[in-house]
N, C-alpha and C. Protein backbone atom coordinates (compact mmCIF):
# COMPACT_ATOMS: atom_id res chain seq x y z
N UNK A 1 206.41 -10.25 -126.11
CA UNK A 1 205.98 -11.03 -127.25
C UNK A 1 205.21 -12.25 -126.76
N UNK A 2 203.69 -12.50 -127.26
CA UNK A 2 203.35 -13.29 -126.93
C UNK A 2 203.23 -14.71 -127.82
N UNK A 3 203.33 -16.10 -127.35
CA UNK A 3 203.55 -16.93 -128.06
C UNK A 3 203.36 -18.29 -127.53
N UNK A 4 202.97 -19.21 -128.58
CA UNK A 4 202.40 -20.58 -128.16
C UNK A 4 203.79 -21.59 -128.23
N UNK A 5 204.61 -22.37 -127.34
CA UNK A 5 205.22 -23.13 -127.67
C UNK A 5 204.62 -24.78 -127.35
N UNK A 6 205.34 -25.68 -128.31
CA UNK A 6 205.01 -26.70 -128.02
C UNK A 6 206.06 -27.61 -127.85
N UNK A 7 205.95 -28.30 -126.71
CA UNK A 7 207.30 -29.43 -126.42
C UNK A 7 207.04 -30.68 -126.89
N UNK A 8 207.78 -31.73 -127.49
CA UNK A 8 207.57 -33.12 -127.96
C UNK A 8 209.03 -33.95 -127.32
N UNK A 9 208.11 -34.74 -126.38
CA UNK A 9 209.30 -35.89 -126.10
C UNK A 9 209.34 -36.96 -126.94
N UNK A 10 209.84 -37.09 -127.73
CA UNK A 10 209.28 -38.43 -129.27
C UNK A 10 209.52 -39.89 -128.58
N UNK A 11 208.95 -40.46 -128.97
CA UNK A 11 208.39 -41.90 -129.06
C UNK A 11 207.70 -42.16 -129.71
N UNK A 12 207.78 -43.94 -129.37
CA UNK A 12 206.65 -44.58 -130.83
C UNK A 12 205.46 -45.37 -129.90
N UNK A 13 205.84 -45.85 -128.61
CA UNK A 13 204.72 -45.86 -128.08
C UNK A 13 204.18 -45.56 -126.57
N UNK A 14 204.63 -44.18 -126.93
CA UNK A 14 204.39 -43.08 -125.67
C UNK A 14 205.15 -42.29 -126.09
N UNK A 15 204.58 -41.00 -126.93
CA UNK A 15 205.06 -39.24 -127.03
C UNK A 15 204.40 -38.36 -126.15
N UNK A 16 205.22 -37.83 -125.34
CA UNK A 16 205.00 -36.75 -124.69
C UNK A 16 204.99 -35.39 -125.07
N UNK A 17 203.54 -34.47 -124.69
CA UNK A 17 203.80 -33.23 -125.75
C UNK A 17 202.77 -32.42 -124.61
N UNK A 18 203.75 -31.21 -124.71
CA UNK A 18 203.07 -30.15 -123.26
C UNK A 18 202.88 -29.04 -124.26
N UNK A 19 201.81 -28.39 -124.67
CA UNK A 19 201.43 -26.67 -124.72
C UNK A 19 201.43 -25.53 -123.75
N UNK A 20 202.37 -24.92 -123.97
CA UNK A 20 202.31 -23.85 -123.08
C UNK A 20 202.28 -22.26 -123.30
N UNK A 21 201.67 -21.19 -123.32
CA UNK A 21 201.53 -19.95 -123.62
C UNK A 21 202.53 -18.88 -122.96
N UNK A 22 202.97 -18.30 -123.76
CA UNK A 22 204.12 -17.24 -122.74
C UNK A 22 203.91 -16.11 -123.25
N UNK A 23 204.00 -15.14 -122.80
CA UNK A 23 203.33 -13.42 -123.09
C UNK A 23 204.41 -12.75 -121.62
N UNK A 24 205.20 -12.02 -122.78
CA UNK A 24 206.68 -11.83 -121.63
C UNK A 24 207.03 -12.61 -120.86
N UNK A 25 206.81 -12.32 -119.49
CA UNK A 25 207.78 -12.92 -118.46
C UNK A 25 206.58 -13.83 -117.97
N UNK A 26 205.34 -13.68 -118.20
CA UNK A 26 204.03 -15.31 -118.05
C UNK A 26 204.39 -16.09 -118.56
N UNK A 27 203.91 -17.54 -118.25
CA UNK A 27 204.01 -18.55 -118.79
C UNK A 27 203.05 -19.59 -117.90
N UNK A 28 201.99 -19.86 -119.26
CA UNK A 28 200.36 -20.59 -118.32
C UNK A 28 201.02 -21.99 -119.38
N UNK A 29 200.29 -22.52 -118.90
CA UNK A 29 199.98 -23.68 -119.09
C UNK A 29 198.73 -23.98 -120.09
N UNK A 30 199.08 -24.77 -121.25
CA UNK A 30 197.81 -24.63 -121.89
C UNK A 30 197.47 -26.05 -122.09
N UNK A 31 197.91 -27.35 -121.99
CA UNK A 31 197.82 -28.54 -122.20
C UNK A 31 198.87 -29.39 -122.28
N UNK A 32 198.55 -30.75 -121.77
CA UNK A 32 199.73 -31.70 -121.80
C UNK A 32 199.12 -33.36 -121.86
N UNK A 33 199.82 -34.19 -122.33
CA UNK A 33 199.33 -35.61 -122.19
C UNK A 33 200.07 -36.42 -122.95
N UNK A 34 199.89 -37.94 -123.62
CA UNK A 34 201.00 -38.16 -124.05
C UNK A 34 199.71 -38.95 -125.49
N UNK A 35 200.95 -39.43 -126.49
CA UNK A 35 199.79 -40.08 -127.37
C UNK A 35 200.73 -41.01 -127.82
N UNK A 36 199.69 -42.41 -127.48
CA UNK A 36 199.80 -43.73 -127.44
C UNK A 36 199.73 -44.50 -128.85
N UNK A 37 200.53 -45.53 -128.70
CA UNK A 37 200.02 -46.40 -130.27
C UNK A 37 200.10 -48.01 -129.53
N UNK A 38 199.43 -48.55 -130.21
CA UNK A 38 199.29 -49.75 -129.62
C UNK A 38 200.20 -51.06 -129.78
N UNK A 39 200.91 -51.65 -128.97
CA UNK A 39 202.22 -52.90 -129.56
C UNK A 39 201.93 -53.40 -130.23
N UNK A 40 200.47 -53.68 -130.76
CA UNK A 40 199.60 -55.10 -131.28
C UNK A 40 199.52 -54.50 -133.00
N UNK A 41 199.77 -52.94 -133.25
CA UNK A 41 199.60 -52.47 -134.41
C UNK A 41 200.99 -52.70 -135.32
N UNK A 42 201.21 -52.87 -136.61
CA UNK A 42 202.34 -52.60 -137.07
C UNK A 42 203.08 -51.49 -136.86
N UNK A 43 204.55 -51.28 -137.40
CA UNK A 43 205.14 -49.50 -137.10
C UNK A 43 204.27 -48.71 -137.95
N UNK A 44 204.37 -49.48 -139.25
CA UNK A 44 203.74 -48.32 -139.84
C UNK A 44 202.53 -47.60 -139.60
N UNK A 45 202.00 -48.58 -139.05
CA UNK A 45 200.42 -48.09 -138.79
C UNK A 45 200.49 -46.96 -137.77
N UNK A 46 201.63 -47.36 -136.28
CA UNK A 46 201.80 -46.63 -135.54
C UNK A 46 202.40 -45.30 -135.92
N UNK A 47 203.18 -45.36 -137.09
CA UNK A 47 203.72 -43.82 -137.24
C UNK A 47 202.47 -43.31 -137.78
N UNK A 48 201.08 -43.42 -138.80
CA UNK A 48 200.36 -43.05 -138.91
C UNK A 48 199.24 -42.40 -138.30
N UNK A 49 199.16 -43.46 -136.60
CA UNK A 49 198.57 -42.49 -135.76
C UNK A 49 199.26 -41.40 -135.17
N UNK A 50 200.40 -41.39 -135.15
CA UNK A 50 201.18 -40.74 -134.30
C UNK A 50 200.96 -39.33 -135.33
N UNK A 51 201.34 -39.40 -137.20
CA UNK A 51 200.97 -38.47 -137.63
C UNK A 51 199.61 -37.81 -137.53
N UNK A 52 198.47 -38.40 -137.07
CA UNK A 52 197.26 -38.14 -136.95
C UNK A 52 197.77 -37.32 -135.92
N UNK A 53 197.84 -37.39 -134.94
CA UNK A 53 197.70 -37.03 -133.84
C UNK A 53 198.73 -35.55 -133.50
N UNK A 54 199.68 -35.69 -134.26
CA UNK A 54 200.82 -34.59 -134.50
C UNK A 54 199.48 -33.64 -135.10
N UNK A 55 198.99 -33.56 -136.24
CA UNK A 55 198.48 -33.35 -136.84
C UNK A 55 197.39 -32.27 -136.27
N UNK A 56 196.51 -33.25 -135.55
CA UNK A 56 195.71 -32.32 -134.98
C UNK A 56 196.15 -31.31 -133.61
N UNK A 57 197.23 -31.89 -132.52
CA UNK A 57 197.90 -30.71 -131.93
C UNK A 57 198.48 -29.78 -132.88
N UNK A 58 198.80 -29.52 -133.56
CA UNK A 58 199.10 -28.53 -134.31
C UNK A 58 197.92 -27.79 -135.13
N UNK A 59 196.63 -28.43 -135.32
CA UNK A 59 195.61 -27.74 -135.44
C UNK A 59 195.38 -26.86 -134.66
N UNK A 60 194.71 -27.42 -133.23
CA UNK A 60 194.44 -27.13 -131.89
C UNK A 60 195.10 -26.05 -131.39
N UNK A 61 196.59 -26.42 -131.58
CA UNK A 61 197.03 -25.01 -130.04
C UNK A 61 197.58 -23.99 -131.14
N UNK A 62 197.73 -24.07 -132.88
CA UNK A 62 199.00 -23.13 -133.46
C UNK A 62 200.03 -22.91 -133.02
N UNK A 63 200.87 -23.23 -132.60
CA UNK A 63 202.40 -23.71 -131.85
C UNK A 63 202.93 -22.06 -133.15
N UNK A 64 203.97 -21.51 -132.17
CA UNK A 64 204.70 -20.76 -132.46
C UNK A 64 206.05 -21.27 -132.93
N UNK A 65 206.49 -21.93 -131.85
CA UNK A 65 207.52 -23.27 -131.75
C UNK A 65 207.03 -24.31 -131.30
N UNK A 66 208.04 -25.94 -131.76
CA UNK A 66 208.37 -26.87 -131.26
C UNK A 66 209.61 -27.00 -130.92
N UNK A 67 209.38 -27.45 -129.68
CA UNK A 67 210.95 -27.91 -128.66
C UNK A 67 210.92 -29.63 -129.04
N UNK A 68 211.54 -30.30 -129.24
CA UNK A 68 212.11 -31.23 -129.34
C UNK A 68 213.43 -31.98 -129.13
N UNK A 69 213.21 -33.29 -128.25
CA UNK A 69 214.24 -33.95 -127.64
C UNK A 69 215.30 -34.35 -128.82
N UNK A 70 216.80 -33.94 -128.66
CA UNK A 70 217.63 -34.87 -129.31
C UNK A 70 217.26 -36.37 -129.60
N UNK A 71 217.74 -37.14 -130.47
CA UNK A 71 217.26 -38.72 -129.83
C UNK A 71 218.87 -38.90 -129.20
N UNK A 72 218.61 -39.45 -128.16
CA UNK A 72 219.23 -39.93 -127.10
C UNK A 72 220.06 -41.58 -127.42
N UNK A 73 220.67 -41.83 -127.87
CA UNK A 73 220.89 -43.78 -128.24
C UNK A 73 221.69 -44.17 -126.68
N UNK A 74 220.63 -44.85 -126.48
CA UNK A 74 220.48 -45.64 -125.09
C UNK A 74 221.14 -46.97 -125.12
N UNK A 75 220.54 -48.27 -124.79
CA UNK A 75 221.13 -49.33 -125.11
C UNK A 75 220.47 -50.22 -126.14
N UNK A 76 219.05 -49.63 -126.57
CA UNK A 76 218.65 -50.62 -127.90
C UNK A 76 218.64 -49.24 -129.15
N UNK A 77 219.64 -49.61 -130.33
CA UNK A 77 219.67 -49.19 -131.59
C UNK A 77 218.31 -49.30 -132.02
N UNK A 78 218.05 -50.40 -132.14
CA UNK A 78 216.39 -50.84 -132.34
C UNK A 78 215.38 -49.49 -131.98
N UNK A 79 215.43 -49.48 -131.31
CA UNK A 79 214.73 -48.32 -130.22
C UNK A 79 215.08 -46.87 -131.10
N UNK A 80 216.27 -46.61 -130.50
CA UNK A 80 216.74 -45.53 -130.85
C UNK A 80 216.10 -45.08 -132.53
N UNK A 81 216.75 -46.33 -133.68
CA UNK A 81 216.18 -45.80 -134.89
C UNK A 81 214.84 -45.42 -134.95
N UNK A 82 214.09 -46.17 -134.55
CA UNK A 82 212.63 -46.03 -134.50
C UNK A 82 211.95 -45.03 -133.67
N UNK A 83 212.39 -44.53 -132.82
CA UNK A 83 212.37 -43.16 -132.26
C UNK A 83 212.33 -42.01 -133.60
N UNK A 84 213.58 -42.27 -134.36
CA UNK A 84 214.53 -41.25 -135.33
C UNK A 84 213.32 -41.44 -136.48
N UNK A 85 212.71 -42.68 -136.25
CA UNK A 85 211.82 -41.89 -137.60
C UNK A 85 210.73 -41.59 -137.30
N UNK A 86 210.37 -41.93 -136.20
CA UNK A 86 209.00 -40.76 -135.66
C UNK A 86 209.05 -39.41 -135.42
N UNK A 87 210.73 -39.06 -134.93
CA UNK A 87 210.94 -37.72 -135.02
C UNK A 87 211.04 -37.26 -136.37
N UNK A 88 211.13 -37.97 -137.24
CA UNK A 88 210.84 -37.65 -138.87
C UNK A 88 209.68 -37.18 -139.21
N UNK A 89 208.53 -37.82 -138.96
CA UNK A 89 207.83 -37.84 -139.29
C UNK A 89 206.83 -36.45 -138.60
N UNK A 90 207.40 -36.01 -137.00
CA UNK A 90 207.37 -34.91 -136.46
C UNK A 90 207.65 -33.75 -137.38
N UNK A 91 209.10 -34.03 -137.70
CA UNK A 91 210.15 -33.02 -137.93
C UNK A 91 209.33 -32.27 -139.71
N UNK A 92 208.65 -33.79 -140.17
CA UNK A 92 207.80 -33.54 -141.72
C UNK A 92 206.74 -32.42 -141.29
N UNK A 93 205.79 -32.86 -140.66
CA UNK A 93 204.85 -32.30 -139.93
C UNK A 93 204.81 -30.89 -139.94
N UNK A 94 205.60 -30.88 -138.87
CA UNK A 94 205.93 -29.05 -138.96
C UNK A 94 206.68 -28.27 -139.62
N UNK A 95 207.14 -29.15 -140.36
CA UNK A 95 207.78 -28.22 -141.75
C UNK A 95 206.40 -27.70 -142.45
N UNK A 96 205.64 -28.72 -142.40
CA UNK A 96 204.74 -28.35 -143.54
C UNK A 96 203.60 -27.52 -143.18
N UNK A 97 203.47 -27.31 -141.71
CA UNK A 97 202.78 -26.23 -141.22
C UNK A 97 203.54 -24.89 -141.05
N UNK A 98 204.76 -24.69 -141.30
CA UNK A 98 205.76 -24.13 -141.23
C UNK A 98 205.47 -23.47 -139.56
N UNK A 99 206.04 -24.70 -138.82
CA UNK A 99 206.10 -23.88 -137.89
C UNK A 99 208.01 -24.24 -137.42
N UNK A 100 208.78 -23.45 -136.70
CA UNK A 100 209.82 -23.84 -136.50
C UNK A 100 210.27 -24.63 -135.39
N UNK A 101 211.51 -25.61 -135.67
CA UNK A 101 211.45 -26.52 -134.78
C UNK A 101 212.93 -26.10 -134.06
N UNK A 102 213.64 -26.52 -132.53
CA UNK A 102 214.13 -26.07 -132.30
C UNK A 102 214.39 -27.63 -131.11
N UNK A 103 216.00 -27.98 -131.20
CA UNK A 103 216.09 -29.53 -130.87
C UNK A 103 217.33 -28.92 -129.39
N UNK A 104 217.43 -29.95 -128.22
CA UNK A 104 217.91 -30.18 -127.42
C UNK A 104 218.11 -31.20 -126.83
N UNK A 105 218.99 -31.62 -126.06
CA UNK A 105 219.65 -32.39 -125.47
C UNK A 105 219.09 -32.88 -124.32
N UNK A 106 218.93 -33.89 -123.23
CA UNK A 106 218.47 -34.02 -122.38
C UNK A 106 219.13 -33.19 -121.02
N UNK A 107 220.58 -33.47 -121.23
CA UNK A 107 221.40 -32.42 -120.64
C UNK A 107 221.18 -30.70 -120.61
N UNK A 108 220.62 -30.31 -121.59
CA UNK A 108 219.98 -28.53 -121.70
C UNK A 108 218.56 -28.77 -121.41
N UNK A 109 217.85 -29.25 -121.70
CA UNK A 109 216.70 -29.28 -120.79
C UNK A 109 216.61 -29.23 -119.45
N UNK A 110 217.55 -30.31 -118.77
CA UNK A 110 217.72 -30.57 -117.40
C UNK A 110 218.10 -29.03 -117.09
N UNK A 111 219.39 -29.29 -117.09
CA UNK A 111 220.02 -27.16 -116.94
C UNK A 111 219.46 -26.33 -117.32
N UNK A 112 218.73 -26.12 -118.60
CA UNK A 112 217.69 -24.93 -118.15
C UNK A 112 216.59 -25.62 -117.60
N UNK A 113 215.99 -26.17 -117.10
CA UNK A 113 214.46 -26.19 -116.48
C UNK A 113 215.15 -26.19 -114.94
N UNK A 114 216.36 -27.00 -114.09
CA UNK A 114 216.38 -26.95 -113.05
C UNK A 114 217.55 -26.23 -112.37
N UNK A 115 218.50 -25.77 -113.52
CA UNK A 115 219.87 -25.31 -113.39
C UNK A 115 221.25 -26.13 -113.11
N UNK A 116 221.20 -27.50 -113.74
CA UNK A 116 221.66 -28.49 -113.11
C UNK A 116 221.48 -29.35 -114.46
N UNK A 117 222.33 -29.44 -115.37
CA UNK A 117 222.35 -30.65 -116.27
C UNK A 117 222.28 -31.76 -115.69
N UNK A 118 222.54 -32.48 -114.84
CA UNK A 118 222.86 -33.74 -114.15
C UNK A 118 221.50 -34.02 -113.45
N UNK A 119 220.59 -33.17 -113.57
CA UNK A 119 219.55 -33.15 -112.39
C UNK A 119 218.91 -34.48 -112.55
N UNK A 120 218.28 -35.20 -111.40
CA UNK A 120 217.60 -36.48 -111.64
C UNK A 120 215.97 -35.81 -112.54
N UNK A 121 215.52 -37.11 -113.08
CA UNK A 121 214.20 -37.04 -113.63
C UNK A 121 213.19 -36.09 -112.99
N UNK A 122 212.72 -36.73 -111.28
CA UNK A 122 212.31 -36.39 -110.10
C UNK A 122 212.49 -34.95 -110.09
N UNK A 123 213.78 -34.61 -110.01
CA UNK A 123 213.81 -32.83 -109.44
C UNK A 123 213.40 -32.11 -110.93
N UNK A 124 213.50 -32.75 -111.85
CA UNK A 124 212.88 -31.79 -113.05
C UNK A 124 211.72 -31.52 -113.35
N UNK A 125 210.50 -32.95 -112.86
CA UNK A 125 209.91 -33.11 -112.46
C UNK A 125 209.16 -31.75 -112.08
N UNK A 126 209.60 -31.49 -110.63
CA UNK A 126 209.25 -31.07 -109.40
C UNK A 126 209.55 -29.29 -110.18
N UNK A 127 210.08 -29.44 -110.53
CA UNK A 127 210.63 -27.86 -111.08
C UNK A 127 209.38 -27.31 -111.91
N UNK A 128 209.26 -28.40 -112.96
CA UNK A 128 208.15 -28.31 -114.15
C UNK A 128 206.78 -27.43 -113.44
N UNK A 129 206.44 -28.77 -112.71
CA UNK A 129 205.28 -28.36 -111.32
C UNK A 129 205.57 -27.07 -110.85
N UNK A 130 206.44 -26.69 -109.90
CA UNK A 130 206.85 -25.63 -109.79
C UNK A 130 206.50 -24.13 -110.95
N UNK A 131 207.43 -24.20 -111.71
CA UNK A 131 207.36 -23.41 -112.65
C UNK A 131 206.31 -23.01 -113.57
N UNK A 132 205.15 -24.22 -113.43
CA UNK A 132 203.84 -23.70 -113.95
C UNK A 132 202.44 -23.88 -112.87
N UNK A 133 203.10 -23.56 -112.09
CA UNK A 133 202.23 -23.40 -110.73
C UNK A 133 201.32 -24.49 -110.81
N UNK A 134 201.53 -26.14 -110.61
CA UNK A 134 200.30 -27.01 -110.85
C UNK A 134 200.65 -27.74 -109.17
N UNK A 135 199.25 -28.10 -109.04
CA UNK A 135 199.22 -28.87 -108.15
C UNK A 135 200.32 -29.96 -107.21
N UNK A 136 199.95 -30.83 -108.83
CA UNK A 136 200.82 -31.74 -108.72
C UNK A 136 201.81 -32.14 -110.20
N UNK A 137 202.72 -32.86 -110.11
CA UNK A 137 203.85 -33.16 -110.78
C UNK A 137 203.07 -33.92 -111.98
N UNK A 138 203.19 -33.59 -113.20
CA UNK A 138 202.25 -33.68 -114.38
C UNK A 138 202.91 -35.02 -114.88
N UNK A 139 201.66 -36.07 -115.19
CA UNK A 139 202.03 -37.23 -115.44
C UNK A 139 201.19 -37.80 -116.57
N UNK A 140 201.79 -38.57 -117.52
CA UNK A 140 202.57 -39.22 -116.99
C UNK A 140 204.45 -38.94 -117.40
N UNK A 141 205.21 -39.54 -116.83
CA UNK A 141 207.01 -39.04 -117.25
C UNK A 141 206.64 -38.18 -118.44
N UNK A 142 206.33 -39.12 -119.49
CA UNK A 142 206.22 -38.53 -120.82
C UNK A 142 205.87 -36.88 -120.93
N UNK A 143 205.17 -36.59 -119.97
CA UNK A 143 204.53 -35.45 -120.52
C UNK A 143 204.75 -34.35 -119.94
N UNK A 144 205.51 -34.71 -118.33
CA UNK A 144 206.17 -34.13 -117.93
C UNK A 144 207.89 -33.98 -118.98
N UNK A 145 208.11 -34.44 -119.02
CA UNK A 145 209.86 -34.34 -119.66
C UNK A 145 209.37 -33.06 -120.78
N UNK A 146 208.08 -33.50 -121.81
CA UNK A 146 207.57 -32.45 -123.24
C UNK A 146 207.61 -31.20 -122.38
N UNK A 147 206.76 -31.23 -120.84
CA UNK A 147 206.83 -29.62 -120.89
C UNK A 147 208.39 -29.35 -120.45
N UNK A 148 209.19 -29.72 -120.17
CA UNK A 148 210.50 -29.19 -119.75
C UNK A 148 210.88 -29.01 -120.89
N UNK A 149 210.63 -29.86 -122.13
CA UNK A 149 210.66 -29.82 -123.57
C UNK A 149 210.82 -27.52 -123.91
N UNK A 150 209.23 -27.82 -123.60
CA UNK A 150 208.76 -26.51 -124.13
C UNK A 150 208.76 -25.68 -123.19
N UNK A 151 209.57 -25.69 -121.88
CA UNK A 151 209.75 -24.28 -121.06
C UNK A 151 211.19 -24.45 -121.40
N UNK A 152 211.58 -25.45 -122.01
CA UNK A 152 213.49 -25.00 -122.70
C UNK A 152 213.52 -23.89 -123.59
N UNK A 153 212.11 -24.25 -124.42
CA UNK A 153 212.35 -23.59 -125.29
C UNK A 153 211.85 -22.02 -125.97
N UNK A 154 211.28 -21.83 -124.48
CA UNK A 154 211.12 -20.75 -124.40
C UNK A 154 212.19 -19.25 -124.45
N UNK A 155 213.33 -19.43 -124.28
CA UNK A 155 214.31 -18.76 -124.47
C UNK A 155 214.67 -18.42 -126.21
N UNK A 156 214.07 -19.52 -126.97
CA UNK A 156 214.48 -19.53 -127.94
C UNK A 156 213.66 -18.74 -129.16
N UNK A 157 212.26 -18.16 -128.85
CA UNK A 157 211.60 -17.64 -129.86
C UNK A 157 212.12 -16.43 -129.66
């Protein structure tokens, strides 16, 4: 079965989001990068580009799936909520393209991409690279973590 997944590491100012193509046991690489909003803008404005920008990756690649990060609550709530409503605003998104979304943990990402829930950033990293035969270790963090995003979630279509 062949199929487009797409990974989203959410943030509000730096989302990470990797495209990747899988057709059985392949799996290419079809795009990755992260999309920015500026500190100097209000939120709202920033969730608006961020919907822009959701918007047109989902034009662009037709995503079969989205993999998407749990939100994680770290040490700023602040943070954390505001994460939670950009993943809203994700989560709106592809409802309305109906494409299906499919959420994980940082812990199942890690273990499936390196076999090792506990794994550091670095070796997941290195795996990612690995696993889609690139050069080098795809940067920036952000966009590396989306494709571990979307080779998680490859098990799942």
């Amino acid at each position: 079965m062949s199929s487009t997944i797409l990974g989203i590491d959410p943030g509000f100012g730096r989302m990470g989001f990797g495209a990747i193509h899988v057709d059985g046991v392949i799996v290419r690489l079809i795009d990755y990068g992260v999309i920015t909003t500026k500190s100097t803008e209000t939120f709202d404005e920033r969730l608006v580009q961020i919907a822009e920008d959701i918007r047109a990756l989902l034009k662009e690649h037709k995503p079969d799936l989205i993999g998407i990060e749990k939100l994680f609550f770290g040490k700023s709530s602040t943070t954390a909520m505001r994460v939670s409503e950009v993943r809203g605003v994700v989560r709106l998104l592809c409802a309305e393209a109906g494409v299906p979304i499919v959420e994980f943990t940082p812990a199942q990402i890690k273990k499936t991409t390196t076999g090792d829930g506990k794994a550091t950033k670095q070796g997941m990293q290195k795996m990612v690279q690995h696993l889609l035969q690139l050069k080098n270790i795809p940067k920036p963090d952000d966009a590396a973590d989306a494709l571990a995003i979307a080779l998680t979630a490859v098990g799942m279509r």
